[in-house]
Protein backbone atom coordinates (compact mmCIF):
# COMPACT_ATOMS: atom_id res chain seq x y z
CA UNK A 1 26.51 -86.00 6.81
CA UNK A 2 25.29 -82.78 5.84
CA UNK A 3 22.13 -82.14 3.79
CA UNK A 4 20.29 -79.33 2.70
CA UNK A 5 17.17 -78.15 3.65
CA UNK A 6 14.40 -78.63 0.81
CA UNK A 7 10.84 -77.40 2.56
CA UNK A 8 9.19 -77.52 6.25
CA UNK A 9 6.28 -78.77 8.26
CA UNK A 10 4.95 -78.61 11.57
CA UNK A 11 4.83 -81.77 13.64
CA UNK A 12 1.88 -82.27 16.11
CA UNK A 13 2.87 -80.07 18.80
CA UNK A 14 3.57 -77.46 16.11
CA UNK A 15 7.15 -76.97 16.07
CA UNK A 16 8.87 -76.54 12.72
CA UNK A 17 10.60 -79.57 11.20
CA UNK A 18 13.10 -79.43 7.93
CA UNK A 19 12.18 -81.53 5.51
CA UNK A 20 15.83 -82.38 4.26
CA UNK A 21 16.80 -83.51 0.78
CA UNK A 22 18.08 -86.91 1.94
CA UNK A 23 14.59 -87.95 3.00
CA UNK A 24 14.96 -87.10 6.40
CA UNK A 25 13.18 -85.04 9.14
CA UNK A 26 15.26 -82.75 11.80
CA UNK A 27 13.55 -80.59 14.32
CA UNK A 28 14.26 -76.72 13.96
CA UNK A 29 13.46 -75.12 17.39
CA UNK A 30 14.08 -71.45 18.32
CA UNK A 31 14.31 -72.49 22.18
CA UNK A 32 16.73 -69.80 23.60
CA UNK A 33 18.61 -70.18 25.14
CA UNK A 34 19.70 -73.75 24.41
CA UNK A 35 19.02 -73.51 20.73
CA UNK A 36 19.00 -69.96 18.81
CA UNK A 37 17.04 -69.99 15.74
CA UNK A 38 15.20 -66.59 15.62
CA UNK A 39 15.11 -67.51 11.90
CA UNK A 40 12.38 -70.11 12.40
CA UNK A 41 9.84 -67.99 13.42
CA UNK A 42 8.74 -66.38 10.69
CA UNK A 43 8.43 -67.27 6.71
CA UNK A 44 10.77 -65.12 5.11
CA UNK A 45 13.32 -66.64 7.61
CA UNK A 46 12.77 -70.40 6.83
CA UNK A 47 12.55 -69.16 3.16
CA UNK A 48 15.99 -67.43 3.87
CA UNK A 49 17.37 -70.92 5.07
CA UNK A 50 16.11 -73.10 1.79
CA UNK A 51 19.27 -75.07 0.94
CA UNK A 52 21.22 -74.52 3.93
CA UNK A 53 23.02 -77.63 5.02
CA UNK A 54 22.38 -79.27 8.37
CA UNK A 55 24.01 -82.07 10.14
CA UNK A 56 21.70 -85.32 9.33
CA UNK A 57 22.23 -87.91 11.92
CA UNK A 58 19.66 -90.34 10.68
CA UNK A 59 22.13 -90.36 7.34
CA UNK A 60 25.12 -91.39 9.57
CA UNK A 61 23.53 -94.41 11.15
CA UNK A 62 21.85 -95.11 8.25
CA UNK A 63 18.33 -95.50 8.79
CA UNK A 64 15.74 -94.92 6.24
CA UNK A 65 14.10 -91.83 4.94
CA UNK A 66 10.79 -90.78 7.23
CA UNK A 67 7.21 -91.19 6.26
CA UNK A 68 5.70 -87.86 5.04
CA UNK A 69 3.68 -85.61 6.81
């Protein structure tokens, strides 16, 4: 199910986490070149991605929202 992305956080290894409007938490790594996200390194580009809609597994099984940061 997709939801958009409402704000961000960084975990304890400080990699960027979405904060998505369901409730729910989803990793965000720029880790080329597996995972290309140039756009998480820097503020304008999370700003940039407010509201874009990701994938939320957590929604499709289910499972309840995660605590907050």
């Amino acid at each position: 199910m997709k939801q958009p992305i409402t704000g961000y956080h960084k975990d304890d290894q400080a990699d960027w986490v979405a904060e998505l409007s369901c409730g729910h938490f989803q990793h965000v790594r720029h880790n080329p070149p597996w995972v290309e996200r140039p756009w998480v390194e820097s503020q304008a580009g999370r700003d940039a991605m407010l509201g874009f809609e990701l994938e939320c597994k957590k929604c499709d099984r289910g499972e309840p929202k995660d605590a907050a940061p």
